[in-house]
N, C-alpha and C. Protein backbone atom coordinates (compact mmCIF):
# COMPACT_ATOMS: atom_id res chain seq x y z
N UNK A 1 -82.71 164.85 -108.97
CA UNK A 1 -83.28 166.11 -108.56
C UNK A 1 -84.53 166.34 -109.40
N UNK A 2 -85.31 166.89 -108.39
CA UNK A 2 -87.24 167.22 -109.65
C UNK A 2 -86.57 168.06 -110.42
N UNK A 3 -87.29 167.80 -111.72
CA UNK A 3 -86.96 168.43 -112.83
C UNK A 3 -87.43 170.41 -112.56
N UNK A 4 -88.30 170.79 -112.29
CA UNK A 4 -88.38 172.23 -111.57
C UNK A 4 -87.14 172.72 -110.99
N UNK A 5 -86.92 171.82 -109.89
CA UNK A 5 -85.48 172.57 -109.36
C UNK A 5 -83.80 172.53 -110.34
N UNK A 6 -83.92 171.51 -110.75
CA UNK A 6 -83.26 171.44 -112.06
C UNK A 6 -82.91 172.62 -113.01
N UNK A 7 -83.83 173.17 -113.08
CA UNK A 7 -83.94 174.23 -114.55
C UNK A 7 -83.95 175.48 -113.24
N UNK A 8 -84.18 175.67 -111.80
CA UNK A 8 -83.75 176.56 -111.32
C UNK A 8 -82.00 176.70 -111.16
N UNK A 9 -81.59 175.96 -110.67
CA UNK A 9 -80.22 175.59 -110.84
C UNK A 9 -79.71 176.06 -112.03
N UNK A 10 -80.08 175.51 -113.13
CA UNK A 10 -79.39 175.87 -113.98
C UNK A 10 -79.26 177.35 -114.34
N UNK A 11 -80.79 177.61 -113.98
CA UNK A 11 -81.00 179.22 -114.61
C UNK A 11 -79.79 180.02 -113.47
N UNK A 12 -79.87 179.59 -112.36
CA UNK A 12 -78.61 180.29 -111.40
C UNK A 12 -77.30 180.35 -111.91
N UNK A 13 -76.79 178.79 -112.82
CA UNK A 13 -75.68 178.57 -113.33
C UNK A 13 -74.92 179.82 -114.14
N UNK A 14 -76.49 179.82 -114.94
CA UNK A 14 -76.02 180.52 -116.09
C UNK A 14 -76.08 182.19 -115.95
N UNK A 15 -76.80 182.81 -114.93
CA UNK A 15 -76.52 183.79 -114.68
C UNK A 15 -75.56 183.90 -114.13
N UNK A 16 -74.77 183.05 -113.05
CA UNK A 16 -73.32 183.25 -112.39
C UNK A 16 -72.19 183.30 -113.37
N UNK A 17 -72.29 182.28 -114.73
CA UNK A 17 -71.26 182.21 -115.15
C UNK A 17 -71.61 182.12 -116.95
N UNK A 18 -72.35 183.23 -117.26
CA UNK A 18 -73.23 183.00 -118.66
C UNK A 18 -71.93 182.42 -120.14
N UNK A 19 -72.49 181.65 -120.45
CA UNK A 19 -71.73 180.97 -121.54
C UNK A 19 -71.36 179.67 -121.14
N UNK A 20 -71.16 179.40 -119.67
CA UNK A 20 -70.83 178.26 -119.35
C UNK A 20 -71.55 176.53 -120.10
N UNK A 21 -71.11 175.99 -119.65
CA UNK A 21 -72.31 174.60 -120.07
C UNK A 21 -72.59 174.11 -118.79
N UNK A 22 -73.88 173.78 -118.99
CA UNK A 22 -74.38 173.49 -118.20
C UNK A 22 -74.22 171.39 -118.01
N UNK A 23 -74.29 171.49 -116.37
CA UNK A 23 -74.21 169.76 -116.10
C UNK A 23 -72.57 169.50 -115.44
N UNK A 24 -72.57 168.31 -115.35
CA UNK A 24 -71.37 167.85 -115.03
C UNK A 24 -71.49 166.30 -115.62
N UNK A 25 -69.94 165.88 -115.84
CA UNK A 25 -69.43 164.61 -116.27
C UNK A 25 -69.82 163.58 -115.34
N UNK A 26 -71.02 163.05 -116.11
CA UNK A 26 -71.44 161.47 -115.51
C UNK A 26 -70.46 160.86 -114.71
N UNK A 27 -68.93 160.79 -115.16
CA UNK A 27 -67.77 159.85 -114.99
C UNK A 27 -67.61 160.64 -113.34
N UNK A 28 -67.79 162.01 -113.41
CA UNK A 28 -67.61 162.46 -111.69
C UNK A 28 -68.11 161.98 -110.80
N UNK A 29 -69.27 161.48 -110.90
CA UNK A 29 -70.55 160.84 -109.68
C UNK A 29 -70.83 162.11 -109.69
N UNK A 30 -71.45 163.34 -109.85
CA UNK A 30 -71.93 164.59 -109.74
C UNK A 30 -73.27 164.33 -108.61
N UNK A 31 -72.89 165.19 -107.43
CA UNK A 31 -74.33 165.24 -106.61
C UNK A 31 -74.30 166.57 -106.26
N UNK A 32 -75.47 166.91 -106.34
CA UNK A 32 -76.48 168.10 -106.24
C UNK A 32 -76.30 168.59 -104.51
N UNK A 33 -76.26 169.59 -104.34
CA UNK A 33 -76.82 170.18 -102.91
C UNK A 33 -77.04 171.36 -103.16
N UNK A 34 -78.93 171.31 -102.75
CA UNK A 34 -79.45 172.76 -103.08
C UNK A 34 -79.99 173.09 -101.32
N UNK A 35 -80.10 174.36 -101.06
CA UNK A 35 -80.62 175.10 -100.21
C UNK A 35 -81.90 175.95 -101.08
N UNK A 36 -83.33 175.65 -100.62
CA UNK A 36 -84.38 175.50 -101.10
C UNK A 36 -85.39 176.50 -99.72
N UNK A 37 -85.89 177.38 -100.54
CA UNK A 37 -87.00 178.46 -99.82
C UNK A 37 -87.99 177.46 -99.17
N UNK A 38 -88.67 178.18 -98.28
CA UNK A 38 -89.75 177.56 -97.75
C UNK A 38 -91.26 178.26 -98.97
N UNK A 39 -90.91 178.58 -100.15
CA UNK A 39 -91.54 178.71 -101.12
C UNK A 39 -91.20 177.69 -102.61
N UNK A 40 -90.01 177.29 -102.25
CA UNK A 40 -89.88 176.16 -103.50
C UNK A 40 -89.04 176.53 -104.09
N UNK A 41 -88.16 177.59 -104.02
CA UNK A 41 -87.17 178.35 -104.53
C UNK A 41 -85.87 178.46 -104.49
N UNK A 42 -85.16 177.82 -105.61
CA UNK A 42 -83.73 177.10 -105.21
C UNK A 42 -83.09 178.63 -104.35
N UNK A 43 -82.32 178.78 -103.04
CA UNK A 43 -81.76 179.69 -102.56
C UNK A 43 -80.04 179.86 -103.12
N UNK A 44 -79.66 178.50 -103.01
CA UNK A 44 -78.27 178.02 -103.50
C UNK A 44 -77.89 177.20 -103.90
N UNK A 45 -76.83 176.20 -104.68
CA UNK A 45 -76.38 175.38 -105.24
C UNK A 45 -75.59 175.04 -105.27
N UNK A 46 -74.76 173.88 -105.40
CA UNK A 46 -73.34 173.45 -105.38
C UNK A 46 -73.49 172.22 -105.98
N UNK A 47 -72.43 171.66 -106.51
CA UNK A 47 -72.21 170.49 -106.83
C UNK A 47 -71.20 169.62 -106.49
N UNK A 48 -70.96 168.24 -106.13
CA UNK A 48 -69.88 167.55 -105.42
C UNK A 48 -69.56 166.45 -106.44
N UNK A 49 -68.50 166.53 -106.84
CA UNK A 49 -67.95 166.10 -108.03
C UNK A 49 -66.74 164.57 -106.79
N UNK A 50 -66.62 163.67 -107.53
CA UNK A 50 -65.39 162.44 -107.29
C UNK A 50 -64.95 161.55 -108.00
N UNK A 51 -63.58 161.32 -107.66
CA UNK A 51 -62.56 161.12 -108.24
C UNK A 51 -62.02 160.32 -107.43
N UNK A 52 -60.77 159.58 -108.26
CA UNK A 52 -59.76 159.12 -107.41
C UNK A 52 -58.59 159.62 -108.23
N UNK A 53 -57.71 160.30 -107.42
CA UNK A 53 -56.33 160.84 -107.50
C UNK A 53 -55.16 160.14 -106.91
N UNK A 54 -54.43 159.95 -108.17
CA UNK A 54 -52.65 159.44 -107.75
C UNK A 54 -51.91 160.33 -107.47
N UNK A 55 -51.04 160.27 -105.98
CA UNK A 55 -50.45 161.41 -105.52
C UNK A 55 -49.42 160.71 -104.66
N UNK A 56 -48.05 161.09 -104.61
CA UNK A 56 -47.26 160.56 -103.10
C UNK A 56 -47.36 158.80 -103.18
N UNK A 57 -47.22 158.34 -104.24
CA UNK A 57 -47.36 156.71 -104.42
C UNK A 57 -48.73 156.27 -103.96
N UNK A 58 -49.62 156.93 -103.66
CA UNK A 58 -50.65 155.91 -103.48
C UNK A 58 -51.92 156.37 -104.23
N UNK A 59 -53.14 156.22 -103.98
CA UNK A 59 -54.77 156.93 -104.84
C UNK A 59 -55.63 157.21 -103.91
N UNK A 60 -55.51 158.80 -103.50
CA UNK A 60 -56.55 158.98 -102.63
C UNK A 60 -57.99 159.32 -103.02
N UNK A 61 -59.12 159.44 -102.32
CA UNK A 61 -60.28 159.04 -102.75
C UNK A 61 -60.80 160.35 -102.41
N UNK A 62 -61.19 161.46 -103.34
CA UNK A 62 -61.09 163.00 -103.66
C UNK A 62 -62.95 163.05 -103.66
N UNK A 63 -62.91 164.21 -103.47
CA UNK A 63 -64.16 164.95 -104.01
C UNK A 63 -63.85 166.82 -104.12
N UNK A 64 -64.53 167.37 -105.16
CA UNK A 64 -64.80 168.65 -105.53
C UNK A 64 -65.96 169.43 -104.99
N UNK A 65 -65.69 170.71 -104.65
CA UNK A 65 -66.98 171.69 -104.65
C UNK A 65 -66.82 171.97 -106.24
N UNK A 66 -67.69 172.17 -106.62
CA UNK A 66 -68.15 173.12 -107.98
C UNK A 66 -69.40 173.66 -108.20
N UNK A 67 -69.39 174.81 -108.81
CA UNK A 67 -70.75 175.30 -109.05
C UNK A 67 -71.70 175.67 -108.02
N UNK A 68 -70.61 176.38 -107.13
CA UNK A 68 -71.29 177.44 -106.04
C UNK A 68 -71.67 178.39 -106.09
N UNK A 69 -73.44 178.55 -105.90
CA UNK A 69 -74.06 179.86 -106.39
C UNK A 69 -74.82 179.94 -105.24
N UNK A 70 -74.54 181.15 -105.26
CA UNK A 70 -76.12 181.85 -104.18
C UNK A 70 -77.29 182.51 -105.22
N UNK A 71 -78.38 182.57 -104.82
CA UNK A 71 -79.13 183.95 -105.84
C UNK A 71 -78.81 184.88 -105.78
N UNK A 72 -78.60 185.87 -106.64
CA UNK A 72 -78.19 187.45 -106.39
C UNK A 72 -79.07 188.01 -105.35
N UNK A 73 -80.00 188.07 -105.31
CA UNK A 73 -80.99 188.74 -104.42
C UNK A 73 -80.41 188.01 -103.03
N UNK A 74 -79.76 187.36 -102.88
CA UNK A 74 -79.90 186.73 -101.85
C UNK A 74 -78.63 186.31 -100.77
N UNK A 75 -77.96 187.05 -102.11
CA UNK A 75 -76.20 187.20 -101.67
C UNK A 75 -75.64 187.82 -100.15
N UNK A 76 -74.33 187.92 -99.78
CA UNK A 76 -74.55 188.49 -98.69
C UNK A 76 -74.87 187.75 -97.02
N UNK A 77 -75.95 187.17 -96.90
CA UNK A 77 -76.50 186.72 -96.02
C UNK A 77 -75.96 185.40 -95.54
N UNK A 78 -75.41 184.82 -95.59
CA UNK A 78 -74.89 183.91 -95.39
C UNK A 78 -75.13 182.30 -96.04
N UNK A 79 -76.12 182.61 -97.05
CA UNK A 79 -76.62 181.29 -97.53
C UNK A 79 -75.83 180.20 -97.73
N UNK A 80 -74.78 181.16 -98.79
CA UNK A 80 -74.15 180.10 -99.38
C UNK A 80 -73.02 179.13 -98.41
N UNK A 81 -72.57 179.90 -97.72
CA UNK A 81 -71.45 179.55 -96.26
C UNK A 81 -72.54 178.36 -95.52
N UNK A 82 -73.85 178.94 -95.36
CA UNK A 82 -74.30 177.68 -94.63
C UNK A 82 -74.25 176.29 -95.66
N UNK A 83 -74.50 176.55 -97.01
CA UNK A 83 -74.76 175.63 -98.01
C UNK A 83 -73.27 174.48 -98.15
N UNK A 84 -72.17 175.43 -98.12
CA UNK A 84 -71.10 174.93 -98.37
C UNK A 84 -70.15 174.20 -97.47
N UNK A 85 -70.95 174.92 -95.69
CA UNK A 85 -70.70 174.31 -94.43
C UNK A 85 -70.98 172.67 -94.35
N UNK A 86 -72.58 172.65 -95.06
CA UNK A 86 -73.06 171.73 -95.27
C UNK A 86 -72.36 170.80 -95.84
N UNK A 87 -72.00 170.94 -97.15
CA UNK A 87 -71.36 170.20 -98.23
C UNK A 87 -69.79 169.44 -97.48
N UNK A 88 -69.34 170.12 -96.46
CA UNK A 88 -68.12 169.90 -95.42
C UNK A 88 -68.50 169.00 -95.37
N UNK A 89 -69.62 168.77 -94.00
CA UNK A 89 -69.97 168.19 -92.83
C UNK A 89 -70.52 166.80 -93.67
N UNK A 90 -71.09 166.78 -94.60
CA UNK A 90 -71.55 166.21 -95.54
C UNK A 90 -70.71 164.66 -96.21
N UNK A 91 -69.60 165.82 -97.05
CA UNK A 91 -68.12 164.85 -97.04
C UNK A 91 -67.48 164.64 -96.13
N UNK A 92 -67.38 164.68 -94.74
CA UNK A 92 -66.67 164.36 -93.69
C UNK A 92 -66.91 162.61 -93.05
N UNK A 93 -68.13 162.88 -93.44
CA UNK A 93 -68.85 161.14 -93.21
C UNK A 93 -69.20 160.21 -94.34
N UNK A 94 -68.65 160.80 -95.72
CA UNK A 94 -68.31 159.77 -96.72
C UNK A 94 -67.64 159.00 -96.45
N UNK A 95 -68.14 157.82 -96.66
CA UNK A 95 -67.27 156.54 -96.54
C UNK A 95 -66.19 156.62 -97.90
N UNK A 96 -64.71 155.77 -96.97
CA UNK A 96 -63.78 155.73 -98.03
C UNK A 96 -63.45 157.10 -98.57
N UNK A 97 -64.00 158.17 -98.36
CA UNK A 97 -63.37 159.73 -98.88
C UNK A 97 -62.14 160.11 -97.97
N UNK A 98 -61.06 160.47 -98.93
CA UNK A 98 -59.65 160.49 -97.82
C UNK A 98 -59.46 162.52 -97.79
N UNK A 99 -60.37 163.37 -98.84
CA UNK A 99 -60.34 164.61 -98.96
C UNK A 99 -61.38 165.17 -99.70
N UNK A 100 -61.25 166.48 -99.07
CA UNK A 100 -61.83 167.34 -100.47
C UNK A 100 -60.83 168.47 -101.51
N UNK A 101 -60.94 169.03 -102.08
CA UNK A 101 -60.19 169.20 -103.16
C UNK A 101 -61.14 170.08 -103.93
N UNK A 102 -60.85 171.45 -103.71
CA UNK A 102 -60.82 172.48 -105.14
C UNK A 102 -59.97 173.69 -105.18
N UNK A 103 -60.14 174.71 -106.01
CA UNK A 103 -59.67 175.91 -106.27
C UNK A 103 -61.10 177.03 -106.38
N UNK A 104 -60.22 178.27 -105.79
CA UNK A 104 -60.94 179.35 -105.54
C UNK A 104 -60.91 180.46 -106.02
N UNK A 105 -61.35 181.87 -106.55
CA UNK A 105 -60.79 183.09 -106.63
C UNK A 105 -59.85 183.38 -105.57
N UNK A 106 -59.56 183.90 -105.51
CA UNK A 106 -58.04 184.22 -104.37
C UNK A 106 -59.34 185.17 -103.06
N UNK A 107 -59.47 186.10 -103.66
CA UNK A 107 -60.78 186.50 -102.39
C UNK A 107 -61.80 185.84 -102.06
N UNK A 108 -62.29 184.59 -102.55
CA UNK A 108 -63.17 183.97 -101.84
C UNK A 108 -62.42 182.75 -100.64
N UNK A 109 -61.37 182.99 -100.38
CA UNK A 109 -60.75 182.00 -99.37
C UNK A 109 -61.59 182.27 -98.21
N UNK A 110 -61.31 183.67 -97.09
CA UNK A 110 -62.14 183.44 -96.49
C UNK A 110 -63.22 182.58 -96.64
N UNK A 111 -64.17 183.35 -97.40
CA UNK A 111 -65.62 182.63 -97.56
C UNK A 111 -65.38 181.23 -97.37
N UNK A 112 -64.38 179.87 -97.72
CA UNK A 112 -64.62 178.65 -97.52
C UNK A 112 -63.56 178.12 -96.48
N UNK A 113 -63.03 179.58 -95.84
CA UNK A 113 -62.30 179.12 -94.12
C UNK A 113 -63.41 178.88 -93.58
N UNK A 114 -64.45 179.78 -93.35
CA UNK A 114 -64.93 179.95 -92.73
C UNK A 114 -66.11 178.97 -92.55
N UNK A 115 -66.33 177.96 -93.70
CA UNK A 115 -66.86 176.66 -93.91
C UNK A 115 -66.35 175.64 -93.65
N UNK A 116 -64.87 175.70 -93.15
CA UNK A 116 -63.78 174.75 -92.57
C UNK A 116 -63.00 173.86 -93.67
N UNK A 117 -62.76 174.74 -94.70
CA UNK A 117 -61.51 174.53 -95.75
C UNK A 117 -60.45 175.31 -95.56
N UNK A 118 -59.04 174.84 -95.90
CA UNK A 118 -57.84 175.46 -95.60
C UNK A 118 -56.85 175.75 -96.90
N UNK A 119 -56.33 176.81 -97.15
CA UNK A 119 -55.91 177.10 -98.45
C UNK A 119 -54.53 176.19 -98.07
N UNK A 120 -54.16 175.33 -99.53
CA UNK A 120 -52.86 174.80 -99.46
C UNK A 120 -52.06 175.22 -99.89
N UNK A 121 -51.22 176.04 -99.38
CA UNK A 121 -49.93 176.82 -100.10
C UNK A 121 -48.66 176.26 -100.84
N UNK A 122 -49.04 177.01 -101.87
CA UNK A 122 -48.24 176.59 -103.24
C UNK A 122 -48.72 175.66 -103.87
N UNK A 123 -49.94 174.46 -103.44
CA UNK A 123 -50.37 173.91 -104.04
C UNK A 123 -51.33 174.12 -105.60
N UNK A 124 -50.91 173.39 -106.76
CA UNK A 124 -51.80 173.73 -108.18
C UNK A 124 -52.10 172.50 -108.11
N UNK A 125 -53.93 172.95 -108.79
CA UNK A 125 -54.15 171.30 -109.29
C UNK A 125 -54.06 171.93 -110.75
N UNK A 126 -54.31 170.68 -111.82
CA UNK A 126 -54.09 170.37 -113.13
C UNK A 126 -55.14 169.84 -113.07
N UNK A 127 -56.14 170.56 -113.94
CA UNK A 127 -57.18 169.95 -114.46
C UNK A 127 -57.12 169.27 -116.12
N UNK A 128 -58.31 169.71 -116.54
CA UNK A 128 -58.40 169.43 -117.99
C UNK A 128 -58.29 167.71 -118.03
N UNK A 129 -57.53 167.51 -119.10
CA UNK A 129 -56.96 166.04 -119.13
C UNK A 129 -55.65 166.35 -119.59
N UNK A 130 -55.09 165.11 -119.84
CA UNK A 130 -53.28 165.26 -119.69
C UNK A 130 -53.06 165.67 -121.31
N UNK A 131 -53.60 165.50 -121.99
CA UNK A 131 -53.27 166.18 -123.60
C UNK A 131 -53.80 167.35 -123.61
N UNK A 132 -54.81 168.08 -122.60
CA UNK A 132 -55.40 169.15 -122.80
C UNK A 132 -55.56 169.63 -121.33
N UNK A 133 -54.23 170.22 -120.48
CA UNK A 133 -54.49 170.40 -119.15
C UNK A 133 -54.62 171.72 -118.91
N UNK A 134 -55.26 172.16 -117.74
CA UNK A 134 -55.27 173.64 -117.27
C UNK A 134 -55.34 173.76 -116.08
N UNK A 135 -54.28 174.11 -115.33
CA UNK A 135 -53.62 174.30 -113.94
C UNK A 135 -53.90 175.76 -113.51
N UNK A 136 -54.41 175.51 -112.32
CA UNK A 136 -54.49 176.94 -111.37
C UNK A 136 -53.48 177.85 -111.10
N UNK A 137 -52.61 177.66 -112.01
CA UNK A 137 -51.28 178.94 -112.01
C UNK A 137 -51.36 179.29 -113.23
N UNK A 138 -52.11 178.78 -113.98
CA UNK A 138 -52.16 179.13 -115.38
C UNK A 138 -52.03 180.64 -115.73
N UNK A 139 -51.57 181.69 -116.40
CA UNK A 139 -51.34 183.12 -116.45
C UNK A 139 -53.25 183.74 -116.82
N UNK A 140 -53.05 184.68 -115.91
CA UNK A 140 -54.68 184.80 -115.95
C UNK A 140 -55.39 184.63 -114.63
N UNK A 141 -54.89 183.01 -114.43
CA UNK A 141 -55.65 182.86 -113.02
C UNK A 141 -55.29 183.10 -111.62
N UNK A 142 -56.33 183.37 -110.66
CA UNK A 142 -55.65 183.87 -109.64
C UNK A 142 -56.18 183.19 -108.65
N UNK A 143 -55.97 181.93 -108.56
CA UNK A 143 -56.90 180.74 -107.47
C UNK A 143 -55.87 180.51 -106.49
N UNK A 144 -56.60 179.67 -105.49
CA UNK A 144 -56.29 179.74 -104.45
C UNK A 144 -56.35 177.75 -104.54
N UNK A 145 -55.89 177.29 -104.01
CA UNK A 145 -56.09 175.83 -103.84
C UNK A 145 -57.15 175.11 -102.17
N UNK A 146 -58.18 174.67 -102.15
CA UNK A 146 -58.58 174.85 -100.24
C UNK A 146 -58.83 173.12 -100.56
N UNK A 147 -58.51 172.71 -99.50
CA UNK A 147 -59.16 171.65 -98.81
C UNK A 147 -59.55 171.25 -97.47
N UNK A 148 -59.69 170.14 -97.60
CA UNK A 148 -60.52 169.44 -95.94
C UNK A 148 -59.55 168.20 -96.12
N UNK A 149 -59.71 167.43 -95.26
CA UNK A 149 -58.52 165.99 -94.62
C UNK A 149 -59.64 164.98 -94.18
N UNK A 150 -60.15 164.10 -94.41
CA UNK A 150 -60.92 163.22 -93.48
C UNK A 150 -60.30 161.77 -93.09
N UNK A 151 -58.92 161.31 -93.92
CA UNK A 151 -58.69 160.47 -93.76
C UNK A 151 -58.58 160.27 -92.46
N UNK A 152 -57.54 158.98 -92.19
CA UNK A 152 -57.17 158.72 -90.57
C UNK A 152 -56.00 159.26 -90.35
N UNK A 153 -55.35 159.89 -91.19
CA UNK A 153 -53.32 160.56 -91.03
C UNK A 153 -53.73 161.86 -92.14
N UNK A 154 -54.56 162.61 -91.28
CA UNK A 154 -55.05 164.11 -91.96
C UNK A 154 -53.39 164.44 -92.37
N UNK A 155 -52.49 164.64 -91.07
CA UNK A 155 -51.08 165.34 -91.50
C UNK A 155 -50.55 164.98 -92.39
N UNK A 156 -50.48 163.67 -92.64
CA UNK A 156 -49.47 162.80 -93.88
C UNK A 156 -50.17 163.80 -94.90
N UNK A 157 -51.80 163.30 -95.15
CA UNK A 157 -51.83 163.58 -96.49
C UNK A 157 -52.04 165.03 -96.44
N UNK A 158 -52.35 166.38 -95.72
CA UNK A 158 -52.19 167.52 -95.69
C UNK A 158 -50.43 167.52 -96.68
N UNK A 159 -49.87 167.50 -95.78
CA UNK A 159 -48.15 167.27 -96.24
C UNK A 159 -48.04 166.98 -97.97
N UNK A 160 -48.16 165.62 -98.45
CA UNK A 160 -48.33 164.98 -99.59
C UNK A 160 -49.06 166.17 -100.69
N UNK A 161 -50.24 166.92 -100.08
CA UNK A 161 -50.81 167.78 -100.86
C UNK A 161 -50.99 169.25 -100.72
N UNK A 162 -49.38 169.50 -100.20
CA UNK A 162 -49.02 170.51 -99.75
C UNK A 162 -47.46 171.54 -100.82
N UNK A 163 -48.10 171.77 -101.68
CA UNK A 163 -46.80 172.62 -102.35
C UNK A 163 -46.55 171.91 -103.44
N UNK A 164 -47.38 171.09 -104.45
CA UNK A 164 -47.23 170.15 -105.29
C UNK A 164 -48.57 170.56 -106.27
N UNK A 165 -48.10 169.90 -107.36
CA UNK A 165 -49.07 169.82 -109.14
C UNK A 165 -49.44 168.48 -109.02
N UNK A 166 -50.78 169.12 -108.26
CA UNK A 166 -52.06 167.70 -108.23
C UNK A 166 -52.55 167.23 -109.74
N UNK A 167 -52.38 165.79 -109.96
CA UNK A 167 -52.77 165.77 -111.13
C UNK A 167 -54.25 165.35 -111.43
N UNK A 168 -55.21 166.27 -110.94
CA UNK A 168 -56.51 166.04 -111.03
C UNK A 168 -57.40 165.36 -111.85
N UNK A 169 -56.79 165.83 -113.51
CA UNK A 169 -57.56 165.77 -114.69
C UNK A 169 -59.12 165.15 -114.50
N UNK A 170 -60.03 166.18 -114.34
CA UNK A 170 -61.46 165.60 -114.28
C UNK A 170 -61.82 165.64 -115.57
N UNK A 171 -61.31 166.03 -117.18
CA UNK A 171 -61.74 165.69 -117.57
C UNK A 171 -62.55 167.24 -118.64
N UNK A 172 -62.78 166.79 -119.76
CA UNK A 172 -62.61 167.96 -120.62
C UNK A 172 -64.54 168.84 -120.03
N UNK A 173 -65.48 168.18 -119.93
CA UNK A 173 -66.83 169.04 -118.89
C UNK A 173 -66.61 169.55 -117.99
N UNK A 174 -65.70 169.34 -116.76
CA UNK A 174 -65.30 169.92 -115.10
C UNK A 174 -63.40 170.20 -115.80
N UNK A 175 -63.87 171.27 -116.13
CA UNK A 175 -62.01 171.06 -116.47
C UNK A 175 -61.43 171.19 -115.29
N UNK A 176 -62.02 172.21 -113.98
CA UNK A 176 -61.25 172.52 -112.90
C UNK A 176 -62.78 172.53 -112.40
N UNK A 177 -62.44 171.50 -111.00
CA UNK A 177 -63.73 171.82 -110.46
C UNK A 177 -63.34 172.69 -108.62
């Protein structure tokens, strides 16, 4: 990514979530998707984080939303839904990707139905790493679990990652992405 839009991003980061650190873990494959003004002006941001996850005896081939921002000024309007629509349609034609995979505030579900993610009930992932984990039931949090299916047996693995402690661990930078 040009280094300009870079330091816009970030500056979005850090107003969404001030204190945070900024970046993501090399080890994720971290890719960028910005929605960009017809003035040069990052509109929104996200990041697509991957993995491979052991689940149900086998290793399916995962990816994350993280680090979904709209601009404040700019909230509202649908940016980010188109941004994140994107990011769907996007991972749907990854090769070898069998899902997507994150957690939400509990009120932003809509917002990523409506991008064509589906909350998995009762499902927690476990982030962190396994000596230092932090799971979306953790006391405090109030997430929601959503994904997408792209494999070729969406149902199997819907099922498999349906009501179960995903063992995610991305890792002590993306503790939960």
């Amino acid at each position: 990514m040009p280094a300009e839009l870079a330091v816009q991003v970030a500056r979005l980061e850090a107003e969404a979530w001030p204190g945070g650190s900024p970046g993501h873990d090399p080890a994720l494959a971290p890719r960028a998707m910005l929605l960009v003004d017809a003035d040069g002006a990052v509109a929104a941001s996200l990041a697509l984080l991957f993995k491979e996850i052991p689940l149900a005896g086998r290793t399916y081939r995962a990816a994350g939303l993280s680090a979904v921002v709209t601009r404040a000024s700019l909230r509202g309007r649908g940016i980010g839904g188109r941004l994140v629509a994107a990011a769907r349609a996007a991972l749907a034609v990854e090769p070898g990707l069998d899902l997507a995979l994150f957690s939400c505030d509990r009120p932003l579900v809509p917002f990523y139905e409506a991008a064509g993610f589906e909350p998995l009930p009762a499902t927690v992932l476990v982030g962190g790493t396994p000596q230092e984990p932090l799971a979306t039931d953790a006391p405090g949090f109030d997430k929601t679990v959503m994904a997408a299916f792209f494999s070729d047996t969406p149902e199997r693995d819907r099922a498999a990652f349906t009501g179960v402690r995903v063992p995610l661990y991305p890792g002590s930078v993306d503790r939960l992405w």
